[in-house]
C-alpha atoms as a PDB file:
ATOM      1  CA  UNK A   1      43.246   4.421  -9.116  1.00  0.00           C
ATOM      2  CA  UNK A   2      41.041   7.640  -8.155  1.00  0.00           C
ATOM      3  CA  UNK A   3      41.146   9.887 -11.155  1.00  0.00           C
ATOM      4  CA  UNK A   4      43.125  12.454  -9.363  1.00  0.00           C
ATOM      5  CA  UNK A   5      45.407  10.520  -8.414  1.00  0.00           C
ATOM      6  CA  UNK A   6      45.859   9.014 -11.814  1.00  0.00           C
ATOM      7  CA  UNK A   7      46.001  12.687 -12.805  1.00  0.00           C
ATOM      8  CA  UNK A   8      48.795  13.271 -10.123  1.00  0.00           C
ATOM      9  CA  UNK A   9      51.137  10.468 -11.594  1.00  0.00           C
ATOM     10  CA  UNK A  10      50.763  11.930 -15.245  1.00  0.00           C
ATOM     11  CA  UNK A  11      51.149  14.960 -13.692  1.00  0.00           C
ATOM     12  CA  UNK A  12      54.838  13.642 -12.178  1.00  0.00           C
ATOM     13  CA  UNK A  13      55.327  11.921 -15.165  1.00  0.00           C
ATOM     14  CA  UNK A  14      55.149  15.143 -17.272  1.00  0.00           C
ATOM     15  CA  UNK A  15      58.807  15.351 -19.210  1.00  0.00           C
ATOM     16  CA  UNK A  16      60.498  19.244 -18.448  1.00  0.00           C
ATOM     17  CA  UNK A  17      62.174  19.345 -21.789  1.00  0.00           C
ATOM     18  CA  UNK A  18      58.779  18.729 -23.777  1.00  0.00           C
ATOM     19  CA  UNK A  19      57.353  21.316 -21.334  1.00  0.00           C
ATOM     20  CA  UNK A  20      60.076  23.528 -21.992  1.00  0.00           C
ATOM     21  CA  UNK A  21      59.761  23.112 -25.956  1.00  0.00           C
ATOM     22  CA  UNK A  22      56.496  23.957 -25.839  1.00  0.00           C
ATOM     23  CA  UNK A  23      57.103  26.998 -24.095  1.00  0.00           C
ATOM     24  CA  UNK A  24      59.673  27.843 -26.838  1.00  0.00           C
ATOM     25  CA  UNK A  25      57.482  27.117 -29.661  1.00  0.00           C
ATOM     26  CA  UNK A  26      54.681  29.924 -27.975  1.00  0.00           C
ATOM     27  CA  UNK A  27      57.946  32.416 -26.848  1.00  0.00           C
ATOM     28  CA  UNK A  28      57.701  34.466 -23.865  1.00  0.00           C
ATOM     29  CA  UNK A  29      59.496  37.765 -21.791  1.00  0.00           C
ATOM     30  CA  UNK A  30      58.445  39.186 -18.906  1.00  0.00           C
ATOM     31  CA  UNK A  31      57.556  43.093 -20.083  1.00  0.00           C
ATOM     32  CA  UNK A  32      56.823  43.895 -16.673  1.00  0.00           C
ATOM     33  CA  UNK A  33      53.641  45.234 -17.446  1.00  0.00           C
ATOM     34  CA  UNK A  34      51.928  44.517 -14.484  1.00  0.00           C
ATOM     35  CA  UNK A  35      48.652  43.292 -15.889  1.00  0.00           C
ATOM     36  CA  UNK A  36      49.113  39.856 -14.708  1.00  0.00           C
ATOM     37  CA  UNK A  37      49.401  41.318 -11.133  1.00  0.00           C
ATOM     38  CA  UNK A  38      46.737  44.150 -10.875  1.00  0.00           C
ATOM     39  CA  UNK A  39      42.832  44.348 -10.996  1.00  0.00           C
ATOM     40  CA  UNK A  40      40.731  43.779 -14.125  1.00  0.00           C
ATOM     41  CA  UNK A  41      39.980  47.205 -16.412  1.00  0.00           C
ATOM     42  CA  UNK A  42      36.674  47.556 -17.386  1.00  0.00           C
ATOM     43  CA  UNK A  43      37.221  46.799 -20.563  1.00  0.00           C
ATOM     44  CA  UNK A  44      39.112  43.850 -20.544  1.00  0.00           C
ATOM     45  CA  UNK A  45      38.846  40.719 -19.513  1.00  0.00           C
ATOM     46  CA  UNK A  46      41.627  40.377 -17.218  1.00  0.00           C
ATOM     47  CA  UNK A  47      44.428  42.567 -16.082  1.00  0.00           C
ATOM     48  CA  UNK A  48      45.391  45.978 -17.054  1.00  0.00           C
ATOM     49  CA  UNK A  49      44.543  47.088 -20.870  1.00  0.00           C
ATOM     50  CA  UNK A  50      47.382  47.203 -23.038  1.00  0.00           C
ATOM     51  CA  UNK A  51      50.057  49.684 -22.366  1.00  0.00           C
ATOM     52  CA  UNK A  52      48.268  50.867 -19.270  1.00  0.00           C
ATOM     53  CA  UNK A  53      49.623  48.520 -16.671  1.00  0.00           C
ATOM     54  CA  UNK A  54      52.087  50.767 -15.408  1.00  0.00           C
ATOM     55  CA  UNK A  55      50.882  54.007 -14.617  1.00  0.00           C
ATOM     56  CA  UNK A  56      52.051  57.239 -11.890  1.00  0.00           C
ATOM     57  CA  UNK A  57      52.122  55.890  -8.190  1.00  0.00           C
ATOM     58  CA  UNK A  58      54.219  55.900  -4.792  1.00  0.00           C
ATOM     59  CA  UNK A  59      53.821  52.168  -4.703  1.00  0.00           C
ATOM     60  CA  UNK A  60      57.602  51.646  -4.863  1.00  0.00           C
ATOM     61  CA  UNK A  61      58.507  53.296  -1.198  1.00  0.00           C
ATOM     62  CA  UNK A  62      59.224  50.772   1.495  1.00  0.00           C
ATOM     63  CA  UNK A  63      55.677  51.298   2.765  1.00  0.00           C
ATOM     64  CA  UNK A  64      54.509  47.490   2.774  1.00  0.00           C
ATOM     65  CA  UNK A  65      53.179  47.132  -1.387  1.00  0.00           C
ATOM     66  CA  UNK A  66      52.519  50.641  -1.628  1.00  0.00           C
ATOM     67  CA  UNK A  67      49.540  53.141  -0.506  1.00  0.00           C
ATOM     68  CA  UNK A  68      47.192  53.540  -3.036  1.00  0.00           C
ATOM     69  CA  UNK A  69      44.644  56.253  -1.329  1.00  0.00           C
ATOM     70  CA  UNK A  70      47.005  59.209  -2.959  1.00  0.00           C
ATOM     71  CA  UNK A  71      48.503  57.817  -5.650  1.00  0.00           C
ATOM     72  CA  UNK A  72      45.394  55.971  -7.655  1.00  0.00           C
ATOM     73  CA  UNK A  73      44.962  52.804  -9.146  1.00  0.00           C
ATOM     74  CA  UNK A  74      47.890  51.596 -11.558  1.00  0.00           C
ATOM     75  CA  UNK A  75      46.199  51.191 -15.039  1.00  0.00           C
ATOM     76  CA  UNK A  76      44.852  54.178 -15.360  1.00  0.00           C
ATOM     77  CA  UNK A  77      41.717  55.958 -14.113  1.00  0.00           C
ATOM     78  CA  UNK A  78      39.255  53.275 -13.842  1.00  0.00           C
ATOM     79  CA  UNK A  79      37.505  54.029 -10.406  1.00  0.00           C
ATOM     80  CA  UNK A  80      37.896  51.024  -8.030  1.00  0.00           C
ATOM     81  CA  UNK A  81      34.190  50.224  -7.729  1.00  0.00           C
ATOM     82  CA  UNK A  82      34.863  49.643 -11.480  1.00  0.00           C
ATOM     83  CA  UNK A  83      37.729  47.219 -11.314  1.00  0.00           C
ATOM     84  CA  UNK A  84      37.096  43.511 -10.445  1.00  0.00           C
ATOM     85  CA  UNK A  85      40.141  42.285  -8.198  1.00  0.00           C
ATOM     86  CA  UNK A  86      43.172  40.204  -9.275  1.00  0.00           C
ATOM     87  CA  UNK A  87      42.913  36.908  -8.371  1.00  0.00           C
ATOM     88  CA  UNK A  88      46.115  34.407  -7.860  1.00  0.00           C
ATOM     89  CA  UNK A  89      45.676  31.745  -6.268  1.00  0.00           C
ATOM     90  CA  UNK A  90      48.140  30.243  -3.415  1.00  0.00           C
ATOM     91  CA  UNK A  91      49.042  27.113  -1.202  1.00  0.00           C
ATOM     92  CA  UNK A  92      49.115  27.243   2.235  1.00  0.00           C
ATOM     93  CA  UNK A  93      52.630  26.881   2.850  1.00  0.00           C
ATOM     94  CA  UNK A  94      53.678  29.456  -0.023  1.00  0.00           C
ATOM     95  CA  UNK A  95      51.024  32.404   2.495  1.00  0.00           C
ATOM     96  CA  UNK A  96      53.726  31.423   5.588  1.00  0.00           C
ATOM     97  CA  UNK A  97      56.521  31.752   2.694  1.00  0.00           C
ATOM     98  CA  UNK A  98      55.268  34.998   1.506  1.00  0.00           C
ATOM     99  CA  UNK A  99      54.740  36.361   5.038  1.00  0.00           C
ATOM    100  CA  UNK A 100      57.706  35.953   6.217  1.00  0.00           C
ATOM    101  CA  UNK A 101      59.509  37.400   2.930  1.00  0.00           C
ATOM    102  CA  UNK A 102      57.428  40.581   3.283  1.00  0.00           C
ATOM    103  CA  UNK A 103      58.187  40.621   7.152  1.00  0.00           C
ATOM    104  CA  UNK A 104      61.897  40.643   6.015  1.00  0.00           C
ATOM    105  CA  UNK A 105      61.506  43.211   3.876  1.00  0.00           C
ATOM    106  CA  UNK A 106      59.624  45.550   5.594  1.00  0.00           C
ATOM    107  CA  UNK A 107      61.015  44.647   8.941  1.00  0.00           C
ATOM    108  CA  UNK A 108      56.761  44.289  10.457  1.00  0.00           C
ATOM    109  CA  UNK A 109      54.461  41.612  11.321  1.00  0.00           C
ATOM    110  CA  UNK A 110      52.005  39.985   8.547  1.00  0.00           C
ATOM    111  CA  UNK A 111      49.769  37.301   9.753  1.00  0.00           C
ATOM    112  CA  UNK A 112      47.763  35.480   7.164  1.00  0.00           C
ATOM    113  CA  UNK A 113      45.070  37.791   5.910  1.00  0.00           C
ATOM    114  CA  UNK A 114      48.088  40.069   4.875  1.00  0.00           C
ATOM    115  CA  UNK A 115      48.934  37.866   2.396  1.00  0.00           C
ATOM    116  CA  UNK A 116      45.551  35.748   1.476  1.00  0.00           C
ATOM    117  CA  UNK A 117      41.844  35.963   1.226  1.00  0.00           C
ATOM    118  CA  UNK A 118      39.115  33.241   0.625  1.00  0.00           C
ATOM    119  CA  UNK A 119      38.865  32.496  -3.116  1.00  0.00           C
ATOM    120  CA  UNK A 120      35.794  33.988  -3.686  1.00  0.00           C
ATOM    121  CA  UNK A 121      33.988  31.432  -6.701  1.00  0.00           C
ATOM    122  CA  UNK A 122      31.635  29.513  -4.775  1.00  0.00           C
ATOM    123  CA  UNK A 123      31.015  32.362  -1.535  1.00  0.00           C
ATOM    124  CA  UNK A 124      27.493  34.193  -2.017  1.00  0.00           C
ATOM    125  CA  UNK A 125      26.610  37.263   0.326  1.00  0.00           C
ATOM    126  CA  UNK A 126      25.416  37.037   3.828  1.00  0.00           C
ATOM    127  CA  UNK A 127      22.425  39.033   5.186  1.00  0.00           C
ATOM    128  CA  UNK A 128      25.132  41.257   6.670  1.00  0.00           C
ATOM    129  CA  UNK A 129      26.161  41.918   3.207  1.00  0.00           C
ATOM    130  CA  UNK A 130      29.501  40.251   3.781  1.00  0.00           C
ATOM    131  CA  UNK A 131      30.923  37.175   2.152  1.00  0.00           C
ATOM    132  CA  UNK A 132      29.400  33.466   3.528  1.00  0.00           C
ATOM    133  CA  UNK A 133      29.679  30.095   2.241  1.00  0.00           C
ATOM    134  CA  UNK A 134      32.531  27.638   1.576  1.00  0.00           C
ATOM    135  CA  UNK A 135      35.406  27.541  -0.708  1.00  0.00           C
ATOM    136  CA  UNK A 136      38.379  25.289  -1.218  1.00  0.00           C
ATOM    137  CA  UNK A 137      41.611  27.876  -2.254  1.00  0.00           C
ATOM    138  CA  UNK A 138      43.425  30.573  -1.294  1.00  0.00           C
ATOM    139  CA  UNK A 139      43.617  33.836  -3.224  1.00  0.00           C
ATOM    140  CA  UNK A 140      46.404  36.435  -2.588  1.00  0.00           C
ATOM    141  CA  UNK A 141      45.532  39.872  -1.232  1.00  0.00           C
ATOM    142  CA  UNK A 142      44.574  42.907  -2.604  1.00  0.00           C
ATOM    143  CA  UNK A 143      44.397  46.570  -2.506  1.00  0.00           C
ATOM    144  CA  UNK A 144      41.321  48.667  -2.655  1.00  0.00           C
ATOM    145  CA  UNK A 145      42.184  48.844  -6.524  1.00  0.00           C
ATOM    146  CA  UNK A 146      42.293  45.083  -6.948  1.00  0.00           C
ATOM    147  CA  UNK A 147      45.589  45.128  -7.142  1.00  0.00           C
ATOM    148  CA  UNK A 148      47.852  42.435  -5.741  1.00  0.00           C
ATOM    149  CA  UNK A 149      49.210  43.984  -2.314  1.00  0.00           C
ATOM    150  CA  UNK A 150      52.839  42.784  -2.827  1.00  0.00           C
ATOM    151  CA  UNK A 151      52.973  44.244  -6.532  1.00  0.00           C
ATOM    152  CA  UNK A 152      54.672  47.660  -6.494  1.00  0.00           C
ATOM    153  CA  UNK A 153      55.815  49.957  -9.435  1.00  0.00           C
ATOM    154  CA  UNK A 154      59.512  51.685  -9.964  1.00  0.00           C
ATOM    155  CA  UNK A 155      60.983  53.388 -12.475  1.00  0.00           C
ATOM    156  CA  UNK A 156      58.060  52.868 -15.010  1.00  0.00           C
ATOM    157  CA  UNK A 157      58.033  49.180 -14.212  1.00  0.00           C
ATOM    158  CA  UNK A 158      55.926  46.485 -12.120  1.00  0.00           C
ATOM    159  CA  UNK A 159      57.934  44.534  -9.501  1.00  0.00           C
ATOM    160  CA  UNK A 160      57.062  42.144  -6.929  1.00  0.00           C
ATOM    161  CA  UNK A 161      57.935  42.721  -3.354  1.00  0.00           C
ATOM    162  CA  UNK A 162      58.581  39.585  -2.612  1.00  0.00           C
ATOM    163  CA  UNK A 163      59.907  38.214  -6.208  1.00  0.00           C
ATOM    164  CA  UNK A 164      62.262  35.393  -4.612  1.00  0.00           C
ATOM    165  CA  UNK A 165      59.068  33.731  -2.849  1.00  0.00           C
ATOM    166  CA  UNK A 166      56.105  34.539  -5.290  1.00  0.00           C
ATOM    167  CA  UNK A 167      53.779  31.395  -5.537  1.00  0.00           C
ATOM    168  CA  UNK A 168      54.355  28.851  -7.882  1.00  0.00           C
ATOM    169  CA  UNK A 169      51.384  30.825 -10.155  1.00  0.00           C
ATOM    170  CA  UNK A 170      53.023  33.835 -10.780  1.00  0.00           C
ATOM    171  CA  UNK A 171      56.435  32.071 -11.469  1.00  0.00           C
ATOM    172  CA  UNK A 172      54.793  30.217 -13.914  1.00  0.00           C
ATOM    173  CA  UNK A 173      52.258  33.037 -15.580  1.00  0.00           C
ATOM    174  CA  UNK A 174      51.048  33.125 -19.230  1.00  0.00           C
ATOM    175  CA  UNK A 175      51.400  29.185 -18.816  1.00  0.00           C
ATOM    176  CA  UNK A 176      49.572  26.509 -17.746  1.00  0.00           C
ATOM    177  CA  UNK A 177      49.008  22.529 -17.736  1.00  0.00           C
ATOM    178  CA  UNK A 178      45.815  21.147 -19.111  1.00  0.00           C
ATOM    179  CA  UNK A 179      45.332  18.381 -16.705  1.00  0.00           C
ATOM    180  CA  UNK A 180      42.265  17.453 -14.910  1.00  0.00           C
ATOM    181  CA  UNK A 181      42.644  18.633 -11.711  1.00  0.00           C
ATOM    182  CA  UNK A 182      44.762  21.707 -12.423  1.00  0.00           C
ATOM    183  CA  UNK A 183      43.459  24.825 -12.698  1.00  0.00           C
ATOM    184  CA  UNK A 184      44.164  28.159 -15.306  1.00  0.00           C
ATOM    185  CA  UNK A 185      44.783  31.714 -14.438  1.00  0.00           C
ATOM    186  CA  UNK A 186      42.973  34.437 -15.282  1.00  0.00           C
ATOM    187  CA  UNK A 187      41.594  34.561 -18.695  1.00  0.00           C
ATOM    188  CA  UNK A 188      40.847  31.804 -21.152  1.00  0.00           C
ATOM    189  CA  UNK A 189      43.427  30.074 -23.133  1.00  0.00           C
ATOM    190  CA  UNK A 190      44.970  32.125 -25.945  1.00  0.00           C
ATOM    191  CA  UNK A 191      47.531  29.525 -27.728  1.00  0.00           C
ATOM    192  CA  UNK A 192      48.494  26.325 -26.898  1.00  0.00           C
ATOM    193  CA  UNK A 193      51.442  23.980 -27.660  1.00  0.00           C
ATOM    194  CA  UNK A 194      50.800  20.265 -26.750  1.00  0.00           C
ATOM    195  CA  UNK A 195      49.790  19.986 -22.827  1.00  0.00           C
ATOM    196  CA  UNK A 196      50.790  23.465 -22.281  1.00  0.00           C
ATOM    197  CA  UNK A 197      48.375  26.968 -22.784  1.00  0.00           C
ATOM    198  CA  UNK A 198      49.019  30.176 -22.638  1.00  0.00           C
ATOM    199  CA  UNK A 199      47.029  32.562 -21.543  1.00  0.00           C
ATOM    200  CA  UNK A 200      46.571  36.951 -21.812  1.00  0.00           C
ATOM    201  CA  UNK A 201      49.589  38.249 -21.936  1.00  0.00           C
ATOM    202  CA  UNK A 202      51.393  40.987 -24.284  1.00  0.00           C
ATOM    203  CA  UNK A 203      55.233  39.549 -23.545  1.00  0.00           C
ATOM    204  CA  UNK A 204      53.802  35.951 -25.604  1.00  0.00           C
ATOM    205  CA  UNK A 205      55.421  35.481 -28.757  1.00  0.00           C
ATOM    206  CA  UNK A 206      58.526  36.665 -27.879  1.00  0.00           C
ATOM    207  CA  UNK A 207      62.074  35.172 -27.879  1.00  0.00           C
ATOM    208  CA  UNK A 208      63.037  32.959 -24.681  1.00  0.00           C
ATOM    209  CA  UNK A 209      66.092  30.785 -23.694  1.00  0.00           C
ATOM    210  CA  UNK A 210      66.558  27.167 -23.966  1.00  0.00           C
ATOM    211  CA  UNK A 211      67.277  27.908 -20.437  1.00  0.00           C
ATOM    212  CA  UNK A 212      64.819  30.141 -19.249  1.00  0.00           C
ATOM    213  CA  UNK A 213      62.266  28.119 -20.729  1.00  0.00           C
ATOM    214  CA  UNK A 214      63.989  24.880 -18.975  1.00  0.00           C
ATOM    215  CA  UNK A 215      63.679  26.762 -15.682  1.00  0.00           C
ATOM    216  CA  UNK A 216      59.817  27.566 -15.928  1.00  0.00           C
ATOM    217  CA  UNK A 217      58.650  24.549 -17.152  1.00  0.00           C
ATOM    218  CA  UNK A 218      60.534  22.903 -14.077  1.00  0.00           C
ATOM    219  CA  UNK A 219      58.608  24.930 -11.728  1.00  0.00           C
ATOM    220  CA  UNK A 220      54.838  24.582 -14.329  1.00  0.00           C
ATOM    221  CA  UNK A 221      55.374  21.083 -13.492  1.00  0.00           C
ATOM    222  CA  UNK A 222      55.705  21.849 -10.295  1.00  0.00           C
ATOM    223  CA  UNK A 223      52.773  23.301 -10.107  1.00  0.00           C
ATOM    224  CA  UNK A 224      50.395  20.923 -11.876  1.00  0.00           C
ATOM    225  CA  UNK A 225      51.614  18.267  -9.083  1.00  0.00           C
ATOM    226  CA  UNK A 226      51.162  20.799  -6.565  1.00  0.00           C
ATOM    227  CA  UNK A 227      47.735  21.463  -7.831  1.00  0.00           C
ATOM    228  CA  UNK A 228      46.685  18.060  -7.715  1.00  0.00           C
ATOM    229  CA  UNK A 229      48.088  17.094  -4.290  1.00  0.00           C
ATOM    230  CA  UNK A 230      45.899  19.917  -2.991  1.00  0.00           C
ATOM    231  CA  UNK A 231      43.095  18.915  -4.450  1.00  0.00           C
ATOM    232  CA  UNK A 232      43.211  15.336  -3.070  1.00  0.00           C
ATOM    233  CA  UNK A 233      44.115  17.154   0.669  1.00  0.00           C
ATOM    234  CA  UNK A 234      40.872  19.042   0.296  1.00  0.00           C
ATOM    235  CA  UNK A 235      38.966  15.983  -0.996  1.00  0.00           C
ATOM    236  CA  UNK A 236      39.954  13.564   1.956  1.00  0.00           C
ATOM    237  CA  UNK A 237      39.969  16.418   4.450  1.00  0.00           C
ATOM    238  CA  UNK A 238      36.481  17.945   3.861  1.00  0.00           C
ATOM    239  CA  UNK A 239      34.188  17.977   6.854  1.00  0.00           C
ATOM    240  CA  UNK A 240      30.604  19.236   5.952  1.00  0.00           C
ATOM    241  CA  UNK A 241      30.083  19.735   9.779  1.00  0.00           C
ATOM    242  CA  UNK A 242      33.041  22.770   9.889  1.00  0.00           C
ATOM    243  CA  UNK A 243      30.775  25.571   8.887  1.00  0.00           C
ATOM    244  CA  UNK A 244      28.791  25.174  11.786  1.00  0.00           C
ATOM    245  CA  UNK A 245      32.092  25.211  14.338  1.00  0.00           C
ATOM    246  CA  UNK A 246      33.327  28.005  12.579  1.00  0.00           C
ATOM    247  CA  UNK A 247      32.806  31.327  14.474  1.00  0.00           C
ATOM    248  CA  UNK A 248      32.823  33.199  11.197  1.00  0.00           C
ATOM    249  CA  UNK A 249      30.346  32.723   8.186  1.00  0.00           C
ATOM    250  CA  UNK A 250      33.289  31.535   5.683  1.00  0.00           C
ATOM    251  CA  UNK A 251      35.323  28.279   6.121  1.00  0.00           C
ATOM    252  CA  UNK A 252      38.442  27.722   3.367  1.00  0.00           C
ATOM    253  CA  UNK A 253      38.262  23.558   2.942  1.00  0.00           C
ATOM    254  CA  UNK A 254      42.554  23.495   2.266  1.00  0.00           C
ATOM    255  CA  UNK A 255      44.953  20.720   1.963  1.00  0.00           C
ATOM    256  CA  UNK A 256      45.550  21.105   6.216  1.00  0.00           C
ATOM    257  CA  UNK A 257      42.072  21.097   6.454  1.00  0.00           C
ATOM    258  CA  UNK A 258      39.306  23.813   7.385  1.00  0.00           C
ATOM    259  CA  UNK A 259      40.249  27.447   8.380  1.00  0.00           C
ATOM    260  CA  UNK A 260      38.321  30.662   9.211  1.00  0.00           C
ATOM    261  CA  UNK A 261      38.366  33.212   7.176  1.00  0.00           C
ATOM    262  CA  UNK A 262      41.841  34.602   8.916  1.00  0.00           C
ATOM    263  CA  UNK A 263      43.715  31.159   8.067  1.00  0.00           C
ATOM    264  CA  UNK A 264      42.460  29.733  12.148  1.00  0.00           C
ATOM    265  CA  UNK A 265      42.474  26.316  11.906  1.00  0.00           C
ATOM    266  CA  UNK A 266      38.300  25.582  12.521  1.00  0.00           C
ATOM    267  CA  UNK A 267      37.584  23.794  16.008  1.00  0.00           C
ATOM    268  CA  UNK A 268      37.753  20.306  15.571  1.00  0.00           C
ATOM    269  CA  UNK A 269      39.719  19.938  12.656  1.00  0.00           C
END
């Protein structure tokens, strides 16, 4: 068996209830803070810094995430050439799933680079100055802060637009699986409990429900099987020969196969 496919069947193999005490034994609440949504703060390694991921903005009319030009960045008043962006990665079923949710909400049209952009590890800069190369994942949009485009803030509190049909990483955020094959979020591992790590975030440590913690390590197992199938789609789906079909200088390798920049299926594929 190929390793990531012996990874995959641990991966389904993976028991929720030992997830789920694992969770338990780190705690975890949502605070709302927003860091795990907006762009890196100079001075911290990922996310907002402590107590500053909620800040003044009109991101909570029904404008589409929020216009940012008026209002600032949330987090403070780090300048935007300061702040590196958030990066979340997504599957390219959940960018149709969150396009549609945010046409339904907002009652307009989102096509693909609405809701994702090229992961950028592994692109370099053109001679035009823009991004070139190859990568093989998704990352969700964002602002001219950095910020996720569907996170929005209300009342003193971060929200997601489009809560009900977030990716699999954000319903699953501090945690992940340390599988071969899987990947983290942002941010190095700051406790761990058996397979499971946790990672930056100030709501760790903190009480959670048998059944809370039941429901998220359903969906963190979820993921780490996701995670893997996509990684064996891109494996037995990458064509070397794409870039030079593709009519822009970036070409996402994805479990369907190669796109453009703009999700287009590349020529050929």
């Amino acid at each position: 068996m190929e390793p990531l496919e012996a990874e995959r069947s641990r991966a389904r193999g993976l028991a929720v209830a030992d997830l789920a005490d694992a969770i338990e034994a780190m705690g975890f609440e949502c605070t709302r803070c927003g860091g795990c949504c907006t762009g890196y703060a100079p001075d911290e390694p990922g996310g907002a810094p402590d107590g500053e991921g909620v800040g003044e903005s009109d991101a909570g009319d029904e404008s589409g995430g929020g216009d940012e030009s008026d209002a600032g960045c949330h987090g403070g008043d780090a300048d935007p050439a300061d702040r590196e962006p958030h990066t979340a990665t997504v599957f390219p079923d959940e960018v149709r799933e969150v396009a549609a949710a945010a046409e339904e909400r907002y009652g307009e049209s989102y096509d693909w680079r609405d809701v994702a952009r090229p992961m950028p590890f592994g692109l370099s800069e053109g001679d035009d100055g823009e991004p070139a190369g190859e990568t093989f994942e998704w990352a969700l949009a964002t602002d001219d802060c950095g910020d996720c485009t569907f996170y929005e803030e209300s009342d003193g509190q971060g929200a997601c637009a489009v809560h009900d049909s977030r990716p699999l990483i954000c319903r699953t955020y501090p945690f992940s699986v340390a599988l071969e094959g899987t990947s983290q979020p942002m941010g190095e591992a700051v406790d761990e409990s058996g397979i499971v790590r946790a990672h930056e975030c100030e709501g760790l440590g903190r009480d959670i429900s048998r059944e809370d913690a039941e429901a998220l390590a359903a969906s963190l197992k979820e993921r780490a099987v996701r995670e893997l199938e996509e990684a064996i789609g891109v494996r037995d789906g990458y064509d070397p020969a794409a870039g030079e079909r593709a009519d822009g200088d970036v070409v996402v390798f994805d479990s369907e196969g190669p796109k453009e920049a703009d999700g287009t299926p590349v020529d050929g594929a």
